[in-house]
Protein backbone atom coordinates (compact mmCIF):
# COMPACT_ATOMS: atom_id res chain seq x y z
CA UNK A 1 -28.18 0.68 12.52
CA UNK A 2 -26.11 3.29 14.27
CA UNK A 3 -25.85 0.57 17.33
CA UNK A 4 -23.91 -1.64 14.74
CA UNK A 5 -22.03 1.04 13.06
CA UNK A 6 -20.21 2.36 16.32
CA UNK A 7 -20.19 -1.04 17.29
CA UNK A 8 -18.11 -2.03 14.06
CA UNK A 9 -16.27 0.89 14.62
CA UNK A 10 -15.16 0.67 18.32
CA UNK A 11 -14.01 -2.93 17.84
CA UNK A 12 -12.28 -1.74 14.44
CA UNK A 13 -9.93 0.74 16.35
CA UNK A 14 -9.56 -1.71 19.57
CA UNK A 15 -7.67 -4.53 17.02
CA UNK A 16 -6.06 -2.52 15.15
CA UNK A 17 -4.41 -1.42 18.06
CA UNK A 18 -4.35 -4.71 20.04
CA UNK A 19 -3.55 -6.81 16.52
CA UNK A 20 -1.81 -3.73 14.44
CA UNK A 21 -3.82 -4.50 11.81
CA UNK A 22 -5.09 -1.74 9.38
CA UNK A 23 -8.72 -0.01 9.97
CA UNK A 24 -11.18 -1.65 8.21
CA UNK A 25 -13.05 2.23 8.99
CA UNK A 26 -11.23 4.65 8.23
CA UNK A 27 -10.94 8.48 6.18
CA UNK A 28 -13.00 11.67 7.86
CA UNK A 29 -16.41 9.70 8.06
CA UNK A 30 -15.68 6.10 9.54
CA UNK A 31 -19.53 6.21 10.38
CA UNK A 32 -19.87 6.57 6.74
CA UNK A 33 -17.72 3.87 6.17
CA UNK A 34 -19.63 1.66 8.25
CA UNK A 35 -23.23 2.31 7.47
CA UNK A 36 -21.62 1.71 3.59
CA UNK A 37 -20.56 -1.44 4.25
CA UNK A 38 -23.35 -2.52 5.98
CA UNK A 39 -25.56 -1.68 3.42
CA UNK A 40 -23.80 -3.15 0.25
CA UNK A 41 -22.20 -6.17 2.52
CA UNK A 42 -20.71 -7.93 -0.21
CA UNK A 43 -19.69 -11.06 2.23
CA UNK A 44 -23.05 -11.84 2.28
CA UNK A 45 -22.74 -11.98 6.41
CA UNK A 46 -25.18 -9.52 7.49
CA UNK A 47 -28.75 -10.16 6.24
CA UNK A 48 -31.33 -6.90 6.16
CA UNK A 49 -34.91 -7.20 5.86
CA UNK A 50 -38.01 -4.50 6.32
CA UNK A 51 -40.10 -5.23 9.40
CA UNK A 52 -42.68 -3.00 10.22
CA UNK A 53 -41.41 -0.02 7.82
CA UNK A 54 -37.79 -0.41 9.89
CA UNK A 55 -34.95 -2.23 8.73
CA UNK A 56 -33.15 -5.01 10.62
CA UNK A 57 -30.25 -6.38 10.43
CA UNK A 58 -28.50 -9.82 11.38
CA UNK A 59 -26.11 -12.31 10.95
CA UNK A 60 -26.41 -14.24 7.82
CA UNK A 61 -25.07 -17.62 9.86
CA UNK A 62 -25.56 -19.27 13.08
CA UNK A 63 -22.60 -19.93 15.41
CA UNK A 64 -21.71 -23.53 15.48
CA UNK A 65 -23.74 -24.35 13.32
CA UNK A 66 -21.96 -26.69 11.28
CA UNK A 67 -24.01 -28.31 9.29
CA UNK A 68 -25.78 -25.15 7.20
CA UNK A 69 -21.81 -23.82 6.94
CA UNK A 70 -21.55 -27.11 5.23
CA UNK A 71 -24.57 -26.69 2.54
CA UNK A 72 -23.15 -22.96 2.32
CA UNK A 73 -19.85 -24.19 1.46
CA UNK A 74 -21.20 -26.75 -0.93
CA UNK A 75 -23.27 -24.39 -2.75
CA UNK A 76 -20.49 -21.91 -2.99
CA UNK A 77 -18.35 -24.40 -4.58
CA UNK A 78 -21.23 -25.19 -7.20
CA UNK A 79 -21.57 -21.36 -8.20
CA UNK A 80 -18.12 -20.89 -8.31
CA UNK A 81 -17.85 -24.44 -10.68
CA UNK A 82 -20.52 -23.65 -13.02
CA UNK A 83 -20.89 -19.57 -12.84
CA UNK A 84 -17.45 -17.91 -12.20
CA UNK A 85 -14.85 -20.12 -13.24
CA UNK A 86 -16.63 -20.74 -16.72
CA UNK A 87 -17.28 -17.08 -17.18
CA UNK A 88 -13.30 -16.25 -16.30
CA UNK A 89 -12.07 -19.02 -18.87
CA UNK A 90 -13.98 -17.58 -21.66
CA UNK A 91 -12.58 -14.40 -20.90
CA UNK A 92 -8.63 -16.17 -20.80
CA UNK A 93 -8.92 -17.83 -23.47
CA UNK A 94 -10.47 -14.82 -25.86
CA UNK A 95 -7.38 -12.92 -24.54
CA UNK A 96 -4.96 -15.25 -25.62
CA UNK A 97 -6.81 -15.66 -28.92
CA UNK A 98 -6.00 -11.80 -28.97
CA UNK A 99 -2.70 -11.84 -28.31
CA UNK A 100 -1.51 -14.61 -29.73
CA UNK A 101 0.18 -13.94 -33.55
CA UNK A 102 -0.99 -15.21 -36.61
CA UNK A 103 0.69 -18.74 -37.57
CA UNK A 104 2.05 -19.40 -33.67
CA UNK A 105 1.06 -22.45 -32.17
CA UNK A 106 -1.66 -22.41 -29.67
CA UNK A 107 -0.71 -24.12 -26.60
């Protein structure tokens, strides 16, 4: 874990430096940051497991691997159809049920 975390961390500062982009790592405790971000990784592109009472960590994909990005991809798109964008056009529409006076048209 601390391998991947100073890993992360080194390559962090060398593009923002090369690239000027802004640290991904940064405040008093980039380590912190790191190991955080590993652990929640909300990408889904690290996968963790317990082997042997240690946890290890790898890439959630395979490089070139076009096909699975594919069925990933697809899959996405079906959550996203069916679970988000349902979910966030309830919520619209309930607001602007809210907001909307009494006796205006609805469009």
């Amino acid at each position: 874990r601390k391998d991947i975390c100073r890993g992360a961390i080194e390559l962090d500062t060398k593009m923002s430096k090369e690239f000027r982009f802004r640290r991904a790592f940064k405040g008093k405790t980039p380590m912190n940051s790191a190991s955080s971000i590993l652990t929640k990784c909300p990408e889904h592109l690290i996968s963790s497991e317990d082997k042997n009472g240690r946890r290890m960590y790898e890439l959630a994909f395979k490089f070139n691997d076009y096909e699975d990005a594919i069925l990933k991809y697809e899959s996405w798109k079906v959550k996203l159809r069916e679970n988000h964008w349902p979910k966030k056009w309830k919520e619209w529409n309930a607001k602007r049920e809210r907001e909307t006076p009494e006796g205006a048209p609805f469009v």
